[in-house]
PDB file of N, CA and C in Angstrom:
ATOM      1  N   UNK A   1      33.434 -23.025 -21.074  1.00  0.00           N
ATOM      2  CA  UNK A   1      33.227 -21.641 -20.711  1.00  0.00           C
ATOM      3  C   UNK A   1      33.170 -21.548 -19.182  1.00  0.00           C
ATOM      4  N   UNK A   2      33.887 -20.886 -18.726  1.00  0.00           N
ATOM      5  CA  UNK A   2      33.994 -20.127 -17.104  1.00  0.00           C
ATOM      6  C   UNK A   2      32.141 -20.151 -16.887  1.00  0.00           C
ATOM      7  N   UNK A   3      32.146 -20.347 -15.775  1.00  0.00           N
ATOM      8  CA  UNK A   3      30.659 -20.019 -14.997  1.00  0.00           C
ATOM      9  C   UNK A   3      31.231 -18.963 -14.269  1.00  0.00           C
ATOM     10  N   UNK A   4      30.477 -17.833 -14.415  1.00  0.00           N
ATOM     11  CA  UNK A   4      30.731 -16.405 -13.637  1.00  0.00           C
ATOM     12  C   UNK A   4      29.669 -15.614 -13.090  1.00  0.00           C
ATOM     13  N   UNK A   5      28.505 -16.158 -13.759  1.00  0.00           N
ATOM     14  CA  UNK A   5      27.124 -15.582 -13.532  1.00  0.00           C
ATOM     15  C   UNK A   5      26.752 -16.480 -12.215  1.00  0.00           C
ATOM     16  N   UNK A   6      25.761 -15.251 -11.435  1.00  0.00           N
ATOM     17  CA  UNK A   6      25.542 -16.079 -10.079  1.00  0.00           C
ATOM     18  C   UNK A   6      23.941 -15.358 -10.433  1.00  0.00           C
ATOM     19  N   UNK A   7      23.007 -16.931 -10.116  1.00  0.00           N
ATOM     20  CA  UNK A   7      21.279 -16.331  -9.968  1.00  0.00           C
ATOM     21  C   UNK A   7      20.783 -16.362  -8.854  1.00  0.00           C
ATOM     22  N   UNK A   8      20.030 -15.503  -8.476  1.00  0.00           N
ATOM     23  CA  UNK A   8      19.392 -15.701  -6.925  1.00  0.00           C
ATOM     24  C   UNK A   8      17.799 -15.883  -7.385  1.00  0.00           C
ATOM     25  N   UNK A   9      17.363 -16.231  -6.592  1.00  0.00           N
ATOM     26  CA  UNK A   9      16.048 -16.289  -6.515  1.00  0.00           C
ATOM     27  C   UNK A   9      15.512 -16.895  -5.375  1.00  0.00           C
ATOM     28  N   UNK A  10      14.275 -16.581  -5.157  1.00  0.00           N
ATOM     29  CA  UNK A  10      13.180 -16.340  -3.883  1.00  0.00           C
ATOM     30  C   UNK A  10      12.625 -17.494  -3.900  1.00  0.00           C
ATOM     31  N   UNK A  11      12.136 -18.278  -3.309  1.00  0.00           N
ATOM     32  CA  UNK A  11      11.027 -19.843  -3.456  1.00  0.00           C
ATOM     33  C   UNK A  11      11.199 -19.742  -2.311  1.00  0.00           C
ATOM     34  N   UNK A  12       9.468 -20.669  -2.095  1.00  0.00           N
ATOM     35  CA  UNK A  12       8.922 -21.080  -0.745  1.00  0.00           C
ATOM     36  C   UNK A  12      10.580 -21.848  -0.170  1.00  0.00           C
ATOM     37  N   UNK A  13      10.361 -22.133   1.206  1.00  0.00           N
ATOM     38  CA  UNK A  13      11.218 -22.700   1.788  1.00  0.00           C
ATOM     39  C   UNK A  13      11.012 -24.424   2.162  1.00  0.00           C
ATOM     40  N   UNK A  14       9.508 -24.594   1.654  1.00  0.00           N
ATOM     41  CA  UNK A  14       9.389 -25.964   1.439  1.00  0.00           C
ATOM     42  C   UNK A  14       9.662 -26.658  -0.054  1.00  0.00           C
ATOM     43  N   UNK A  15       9.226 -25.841  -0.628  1.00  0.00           N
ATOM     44  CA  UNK A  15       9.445 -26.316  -2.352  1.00  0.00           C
ATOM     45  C   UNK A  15      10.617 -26.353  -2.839  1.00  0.00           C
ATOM     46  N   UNK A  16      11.510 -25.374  -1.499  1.00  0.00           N
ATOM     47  CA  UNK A  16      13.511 -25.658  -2.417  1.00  0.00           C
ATOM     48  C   UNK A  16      13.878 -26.801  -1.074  1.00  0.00           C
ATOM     49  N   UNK A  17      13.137 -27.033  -0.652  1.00  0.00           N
ATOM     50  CA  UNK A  17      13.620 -28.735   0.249  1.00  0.00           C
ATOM     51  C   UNK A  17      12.952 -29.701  -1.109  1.00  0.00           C
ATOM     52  N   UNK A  18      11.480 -29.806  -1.372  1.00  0.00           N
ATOM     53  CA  UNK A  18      11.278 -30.833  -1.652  1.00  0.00           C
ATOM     54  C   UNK A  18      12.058 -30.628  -3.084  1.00  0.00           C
ATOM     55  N   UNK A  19      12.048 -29.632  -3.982  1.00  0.00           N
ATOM     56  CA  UNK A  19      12.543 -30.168  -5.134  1.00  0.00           C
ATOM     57  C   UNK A  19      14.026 -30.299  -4.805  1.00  0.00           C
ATOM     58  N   UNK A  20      15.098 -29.713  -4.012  1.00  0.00           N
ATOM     59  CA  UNK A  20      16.439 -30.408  -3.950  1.00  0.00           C
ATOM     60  C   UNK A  20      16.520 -32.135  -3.451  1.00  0.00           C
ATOM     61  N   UNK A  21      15.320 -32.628  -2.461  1.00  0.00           N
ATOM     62  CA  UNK A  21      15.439 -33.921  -2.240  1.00  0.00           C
ATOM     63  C   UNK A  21      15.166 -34.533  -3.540  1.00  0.00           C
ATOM     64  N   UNK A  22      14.498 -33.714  -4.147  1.00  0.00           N
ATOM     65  CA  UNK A  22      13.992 -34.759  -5.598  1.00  0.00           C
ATOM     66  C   UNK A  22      15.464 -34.746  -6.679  1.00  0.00           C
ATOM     67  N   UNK A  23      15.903 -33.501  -6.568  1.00  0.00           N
ATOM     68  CA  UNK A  23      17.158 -33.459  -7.638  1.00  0.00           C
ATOM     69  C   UNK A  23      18.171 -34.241  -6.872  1.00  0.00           C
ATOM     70  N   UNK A  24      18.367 -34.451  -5.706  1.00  0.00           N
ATOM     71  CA  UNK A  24      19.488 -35.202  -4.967  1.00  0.00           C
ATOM     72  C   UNK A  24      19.192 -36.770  -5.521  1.00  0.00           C
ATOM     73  N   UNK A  25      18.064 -36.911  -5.730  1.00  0.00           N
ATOM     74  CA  UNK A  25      17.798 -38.964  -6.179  1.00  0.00           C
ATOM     75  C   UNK A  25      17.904 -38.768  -7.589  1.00  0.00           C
ATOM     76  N   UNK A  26      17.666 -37.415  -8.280  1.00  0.00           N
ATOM     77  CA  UNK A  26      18.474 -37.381  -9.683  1.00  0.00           C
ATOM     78  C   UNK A  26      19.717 -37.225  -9.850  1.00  0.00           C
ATOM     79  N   UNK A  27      20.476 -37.205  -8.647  1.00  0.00           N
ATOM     80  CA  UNK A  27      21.833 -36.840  -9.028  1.00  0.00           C
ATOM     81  C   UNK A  27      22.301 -35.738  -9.254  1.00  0.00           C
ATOM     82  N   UNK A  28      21.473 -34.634  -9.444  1.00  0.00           N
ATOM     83  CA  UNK A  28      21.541 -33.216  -9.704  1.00  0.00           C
ATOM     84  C   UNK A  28      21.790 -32.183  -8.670  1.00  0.00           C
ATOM     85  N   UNK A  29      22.629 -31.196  -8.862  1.00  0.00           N
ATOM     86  CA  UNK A  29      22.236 -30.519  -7.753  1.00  0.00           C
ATOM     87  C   UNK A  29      21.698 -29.083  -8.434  1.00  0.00           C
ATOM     88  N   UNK A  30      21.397 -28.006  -7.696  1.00  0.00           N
ATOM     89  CA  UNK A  30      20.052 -27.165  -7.824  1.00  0.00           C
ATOM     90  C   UNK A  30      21.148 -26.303  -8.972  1.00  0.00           C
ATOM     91  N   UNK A  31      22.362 -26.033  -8.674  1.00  0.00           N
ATOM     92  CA  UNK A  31      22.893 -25.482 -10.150  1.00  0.00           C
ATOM     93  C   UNK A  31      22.943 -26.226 -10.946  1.00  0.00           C
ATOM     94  N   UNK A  32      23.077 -27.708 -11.441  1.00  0.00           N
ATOM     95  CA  UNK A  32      22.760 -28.360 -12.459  1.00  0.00           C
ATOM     96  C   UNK A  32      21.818 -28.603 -12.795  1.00  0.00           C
ATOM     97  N   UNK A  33      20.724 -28.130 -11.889  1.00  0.00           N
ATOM     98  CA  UNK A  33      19.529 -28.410 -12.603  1.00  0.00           C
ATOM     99  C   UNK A  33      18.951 -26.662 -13.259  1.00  0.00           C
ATOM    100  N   UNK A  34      18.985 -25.520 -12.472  1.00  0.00           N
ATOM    101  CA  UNK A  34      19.326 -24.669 -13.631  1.00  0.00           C
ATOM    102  C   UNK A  34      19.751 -24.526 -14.359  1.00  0.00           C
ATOM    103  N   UNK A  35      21.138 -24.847 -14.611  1.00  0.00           N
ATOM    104  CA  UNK A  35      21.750 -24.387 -15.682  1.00  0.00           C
ATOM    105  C   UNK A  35      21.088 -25.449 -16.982  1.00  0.00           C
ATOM    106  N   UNK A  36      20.734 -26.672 -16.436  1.00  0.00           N
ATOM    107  CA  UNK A  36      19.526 -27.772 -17.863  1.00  0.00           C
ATOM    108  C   UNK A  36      18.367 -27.190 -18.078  1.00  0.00           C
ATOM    109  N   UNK A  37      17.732 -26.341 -17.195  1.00  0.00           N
ATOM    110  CA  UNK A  37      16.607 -25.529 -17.370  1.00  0.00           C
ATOM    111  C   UNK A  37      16.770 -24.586 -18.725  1.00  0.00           C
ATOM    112  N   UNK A  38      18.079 -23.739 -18.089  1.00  0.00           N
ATOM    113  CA  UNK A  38      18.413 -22.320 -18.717  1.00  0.00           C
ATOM    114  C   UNK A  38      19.133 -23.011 -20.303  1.00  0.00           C
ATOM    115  N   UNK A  39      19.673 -24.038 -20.561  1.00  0.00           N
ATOM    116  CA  UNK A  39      20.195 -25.194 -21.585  1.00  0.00           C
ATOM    117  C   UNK A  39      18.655 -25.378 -22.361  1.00  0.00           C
ATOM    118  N   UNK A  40      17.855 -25.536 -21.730  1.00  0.00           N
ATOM    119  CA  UNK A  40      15.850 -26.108 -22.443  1.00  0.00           C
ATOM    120  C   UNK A  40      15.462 -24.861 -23.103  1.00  0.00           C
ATOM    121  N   UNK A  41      15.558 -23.995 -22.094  1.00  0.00           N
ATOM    122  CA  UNK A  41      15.183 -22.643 -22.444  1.00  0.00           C
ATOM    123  C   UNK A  41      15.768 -21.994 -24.142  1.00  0.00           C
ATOM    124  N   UNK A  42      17.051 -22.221 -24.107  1.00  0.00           N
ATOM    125  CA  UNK A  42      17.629 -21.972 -25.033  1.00  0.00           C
ATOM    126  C   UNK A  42      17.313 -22.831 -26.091  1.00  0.00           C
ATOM    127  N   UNK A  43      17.447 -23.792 -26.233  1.00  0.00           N
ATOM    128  CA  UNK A  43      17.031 -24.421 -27.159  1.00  0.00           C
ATOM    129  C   UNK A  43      15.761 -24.630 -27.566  1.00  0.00           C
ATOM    130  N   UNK A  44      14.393 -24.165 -26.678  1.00  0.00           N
ATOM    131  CA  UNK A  44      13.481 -24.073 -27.554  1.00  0.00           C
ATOM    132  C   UNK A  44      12.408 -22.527 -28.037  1.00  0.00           C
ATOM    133  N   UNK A  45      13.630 -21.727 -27.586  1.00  0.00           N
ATOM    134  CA  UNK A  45      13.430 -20.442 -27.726  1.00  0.00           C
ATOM    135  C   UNK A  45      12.032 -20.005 -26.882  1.00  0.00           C
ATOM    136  N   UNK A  46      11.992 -20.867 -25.643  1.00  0.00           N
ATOM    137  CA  UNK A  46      11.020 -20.314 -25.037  1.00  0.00           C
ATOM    138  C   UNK A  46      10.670 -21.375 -23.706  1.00  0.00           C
ATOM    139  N   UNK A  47       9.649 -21.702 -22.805  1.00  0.00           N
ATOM    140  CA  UNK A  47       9.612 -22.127 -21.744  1.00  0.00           C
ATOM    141  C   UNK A  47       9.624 -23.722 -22.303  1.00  0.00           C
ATOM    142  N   UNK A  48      10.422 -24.558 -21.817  1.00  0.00           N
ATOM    143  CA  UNK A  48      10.855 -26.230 -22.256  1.00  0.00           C
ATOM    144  C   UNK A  48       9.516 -26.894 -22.023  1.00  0.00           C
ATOM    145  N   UNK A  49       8.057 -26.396 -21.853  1.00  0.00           N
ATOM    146  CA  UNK A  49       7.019 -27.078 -21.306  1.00  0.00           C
ATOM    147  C   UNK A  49       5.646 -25.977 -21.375  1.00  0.00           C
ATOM    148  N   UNK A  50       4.538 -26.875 -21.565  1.00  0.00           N
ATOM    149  CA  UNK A  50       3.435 -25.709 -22.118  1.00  0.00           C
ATOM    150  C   UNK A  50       3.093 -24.868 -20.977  1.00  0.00           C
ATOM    151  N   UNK A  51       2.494 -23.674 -20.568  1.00  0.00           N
ATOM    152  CA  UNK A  51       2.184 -22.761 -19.808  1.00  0.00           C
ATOM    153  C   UNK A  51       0.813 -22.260 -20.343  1.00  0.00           C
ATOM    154  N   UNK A  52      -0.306 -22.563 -19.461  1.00  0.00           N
ATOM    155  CA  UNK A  52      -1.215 -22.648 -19.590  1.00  0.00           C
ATOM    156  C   UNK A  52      -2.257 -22.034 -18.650  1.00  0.00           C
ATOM    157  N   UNK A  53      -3.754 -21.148 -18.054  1.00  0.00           N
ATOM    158  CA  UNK A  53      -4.499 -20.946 -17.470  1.00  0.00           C
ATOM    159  C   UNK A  53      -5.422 -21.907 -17.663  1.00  0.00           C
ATOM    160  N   UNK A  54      -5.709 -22.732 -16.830  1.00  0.00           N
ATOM    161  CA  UNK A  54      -7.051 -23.570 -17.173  1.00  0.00           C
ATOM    162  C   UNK A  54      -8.335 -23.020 -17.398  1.00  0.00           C
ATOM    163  N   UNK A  55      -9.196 -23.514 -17.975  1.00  0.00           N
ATOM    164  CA  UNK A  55     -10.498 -23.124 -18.190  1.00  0.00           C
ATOM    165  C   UNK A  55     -10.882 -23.515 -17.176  1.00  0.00           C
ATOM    166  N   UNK A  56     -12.558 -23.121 -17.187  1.00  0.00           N
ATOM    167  CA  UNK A  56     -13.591 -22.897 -16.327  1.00  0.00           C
ATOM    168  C   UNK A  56     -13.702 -24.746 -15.403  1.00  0.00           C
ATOM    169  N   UNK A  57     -14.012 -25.641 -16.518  1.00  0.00           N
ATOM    170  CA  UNK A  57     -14.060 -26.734 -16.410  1.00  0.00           C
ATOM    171  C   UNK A  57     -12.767 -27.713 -16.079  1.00  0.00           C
ATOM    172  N   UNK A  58     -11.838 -27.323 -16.538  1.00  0.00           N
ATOM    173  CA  UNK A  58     -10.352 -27.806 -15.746  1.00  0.00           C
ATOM    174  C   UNK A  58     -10.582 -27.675 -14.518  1.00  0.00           C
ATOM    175  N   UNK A  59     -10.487 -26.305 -13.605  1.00  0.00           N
ATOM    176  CA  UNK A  59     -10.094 -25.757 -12.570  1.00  0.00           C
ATOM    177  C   UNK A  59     -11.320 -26.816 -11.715  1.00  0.00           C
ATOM    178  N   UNK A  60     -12.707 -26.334 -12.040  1.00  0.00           N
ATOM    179  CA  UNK A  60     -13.945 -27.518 -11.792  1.00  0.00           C
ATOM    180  C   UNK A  60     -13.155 -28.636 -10.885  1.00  0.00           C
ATOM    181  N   UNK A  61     -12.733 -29.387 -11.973  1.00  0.00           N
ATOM    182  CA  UNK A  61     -12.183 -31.036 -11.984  1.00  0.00           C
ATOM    183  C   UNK A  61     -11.142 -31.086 -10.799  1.00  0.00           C
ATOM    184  N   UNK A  62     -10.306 -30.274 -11.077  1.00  0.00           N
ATOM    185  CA  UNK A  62      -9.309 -29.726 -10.183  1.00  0.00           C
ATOM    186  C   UNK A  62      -9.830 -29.708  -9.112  1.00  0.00           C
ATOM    187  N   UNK A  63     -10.317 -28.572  -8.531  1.00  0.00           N
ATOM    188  CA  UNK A  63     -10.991 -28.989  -7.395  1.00  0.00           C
ATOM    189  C   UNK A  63     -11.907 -30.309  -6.343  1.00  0.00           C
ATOM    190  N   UNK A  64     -12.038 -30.274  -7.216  1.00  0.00           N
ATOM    191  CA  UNK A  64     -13.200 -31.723  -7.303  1.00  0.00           C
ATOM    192  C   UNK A  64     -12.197 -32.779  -6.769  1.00  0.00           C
ATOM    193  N   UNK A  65     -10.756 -32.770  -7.397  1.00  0.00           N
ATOM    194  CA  UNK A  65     -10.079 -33.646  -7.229  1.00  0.00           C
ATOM    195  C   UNK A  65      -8.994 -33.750  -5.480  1.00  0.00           C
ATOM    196  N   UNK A  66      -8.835 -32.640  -5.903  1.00  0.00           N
ATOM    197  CA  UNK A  66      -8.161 -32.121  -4.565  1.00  0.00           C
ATOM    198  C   UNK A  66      -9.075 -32.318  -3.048  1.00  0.00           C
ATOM    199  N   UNK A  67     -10.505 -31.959  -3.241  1.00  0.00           N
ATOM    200  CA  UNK A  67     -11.588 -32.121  -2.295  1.00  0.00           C
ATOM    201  C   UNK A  67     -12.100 -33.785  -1.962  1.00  0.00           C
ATOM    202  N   UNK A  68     -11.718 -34.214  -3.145  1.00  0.00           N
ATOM    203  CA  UNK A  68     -11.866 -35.792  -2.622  1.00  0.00           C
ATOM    204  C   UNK A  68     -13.653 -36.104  -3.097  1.00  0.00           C
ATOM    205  N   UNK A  69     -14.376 -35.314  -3.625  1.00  0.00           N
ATOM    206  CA  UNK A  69     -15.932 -35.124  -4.286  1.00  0.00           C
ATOM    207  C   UNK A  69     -15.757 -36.272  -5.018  1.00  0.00           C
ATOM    208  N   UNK A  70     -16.964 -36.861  -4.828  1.00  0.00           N
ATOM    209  CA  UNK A  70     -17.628 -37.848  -5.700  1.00  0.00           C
ATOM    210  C   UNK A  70     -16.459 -39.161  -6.156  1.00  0.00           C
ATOM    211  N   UNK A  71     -16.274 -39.566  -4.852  1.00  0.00           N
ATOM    212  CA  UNK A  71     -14.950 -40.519  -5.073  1.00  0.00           C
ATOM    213  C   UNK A  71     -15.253 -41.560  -4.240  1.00  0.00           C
ATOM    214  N   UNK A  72     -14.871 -42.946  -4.907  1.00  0.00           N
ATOM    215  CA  UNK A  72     -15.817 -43.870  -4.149  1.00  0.00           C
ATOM    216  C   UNK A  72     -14.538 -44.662  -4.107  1.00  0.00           C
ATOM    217  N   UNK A  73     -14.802 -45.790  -2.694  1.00  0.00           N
ATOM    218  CA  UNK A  73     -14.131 -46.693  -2.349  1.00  0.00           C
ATOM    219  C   UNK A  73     -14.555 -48.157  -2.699  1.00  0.00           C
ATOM    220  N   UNK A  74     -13.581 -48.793  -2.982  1.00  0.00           N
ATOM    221  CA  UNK A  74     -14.164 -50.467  -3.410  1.00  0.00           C
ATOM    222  C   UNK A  74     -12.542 -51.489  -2.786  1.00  0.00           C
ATOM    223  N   UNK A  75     -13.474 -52.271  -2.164  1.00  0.00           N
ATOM    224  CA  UNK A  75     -12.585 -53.443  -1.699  1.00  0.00           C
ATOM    225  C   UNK A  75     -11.963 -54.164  -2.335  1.00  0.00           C
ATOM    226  N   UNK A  76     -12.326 -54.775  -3.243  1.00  0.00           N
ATOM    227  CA  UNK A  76     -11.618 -55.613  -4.339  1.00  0.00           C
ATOM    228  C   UNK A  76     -11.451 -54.668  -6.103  1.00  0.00           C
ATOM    229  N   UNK A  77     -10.446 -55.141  -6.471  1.00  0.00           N
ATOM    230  CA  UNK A  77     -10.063 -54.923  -8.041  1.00  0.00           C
ATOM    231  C   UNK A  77     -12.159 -55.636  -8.837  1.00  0.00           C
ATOM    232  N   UNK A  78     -12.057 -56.188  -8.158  1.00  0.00           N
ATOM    233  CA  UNK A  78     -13.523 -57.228  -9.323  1.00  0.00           C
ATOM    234  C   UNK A  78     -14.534 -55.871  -8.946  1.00  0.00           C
ATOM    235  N   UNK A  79     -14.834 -55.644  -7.495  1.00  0.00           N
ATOM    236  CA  UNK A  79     -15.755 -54.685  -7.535  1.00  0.00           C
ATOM    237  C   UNK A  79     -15.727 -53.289  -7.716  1.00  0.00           C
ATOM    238  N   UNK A  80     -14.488 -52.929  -8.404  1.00  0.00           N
ATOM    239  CA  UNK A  80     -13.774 -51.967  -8.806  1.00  0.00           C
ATOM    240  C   UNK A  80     -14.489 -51.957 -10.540  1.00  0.00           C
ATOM    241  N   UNK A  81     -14.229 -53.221 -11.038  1.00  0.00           N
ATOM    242  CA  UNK A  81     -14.736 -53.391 -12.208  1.00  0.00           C
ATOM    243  C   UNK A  81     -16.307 -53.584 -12.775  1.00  0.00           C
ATOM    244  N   UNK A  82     -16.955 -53.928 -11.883  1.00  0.00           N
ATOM    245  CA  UNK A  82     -18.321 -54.003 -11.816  1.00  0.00           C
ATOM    246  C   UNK A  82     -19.375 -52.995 -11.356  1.00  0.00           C
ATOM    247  N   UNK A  83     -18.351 -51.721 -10.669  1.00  0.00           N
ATOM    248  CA  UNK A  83     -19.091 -50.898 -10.285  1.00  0.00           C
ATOM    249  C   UNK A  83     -19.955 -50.053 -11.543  1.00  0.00           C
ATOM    250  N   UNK A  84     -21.270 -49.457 -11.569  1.00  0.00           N
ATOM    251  CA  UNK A  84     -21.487 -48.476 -11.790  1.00  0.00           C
ATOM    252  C   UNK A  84     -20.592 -47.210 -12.433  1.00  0.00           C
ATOM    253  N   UNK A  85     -20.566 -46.788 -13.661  1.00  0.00           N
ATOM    254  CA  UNK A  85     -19.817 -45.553 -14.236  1.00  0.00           C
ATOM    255  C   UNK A  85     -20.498 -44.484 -14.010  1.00  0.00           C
TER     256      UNK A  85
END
């Protein structure tokens, strides 16, 4: 089938660098990787991947994680294993 349809769309100007460097080491380029998107889409009659709001306690963790909270350093793998849970 002819490709005749043209999509535009808006994205940050860092996120269509980093995900084209990422589709370039896949071999992909940003129309082949839509058109496998819009290919997922179709075939599972809906988004190819779950879509979700986190709860109260996700978002928590999330943060927590991103902030670097309650995160400890250890020199060796042994005292990695011996530490305190």
């Amino acid at each position: 089938m002819a490709k005749t349809e043209t999509i535009r769309a808006r994205v940050e100007p860092e996120l269509k660098h980093q995900a084209e460097a990422l589709l370039r080491e896949l071999g992909l380029s940003a129309t082949e990787a839509i058109t496998l998107f819009y290919r997922q889409v179709t075939m599972h009659r809906g988004l190819p991947f779950e879509v979700k709001i986190p709860n109260a306690e996700t978002t928590e963790a999330l943060h927590q994680a991103e902030s670097g909270a309650d995160l400890s350093e250890y020199a060796t793998l042994e005292e990695l294993k011996t530490a305190p849970r």
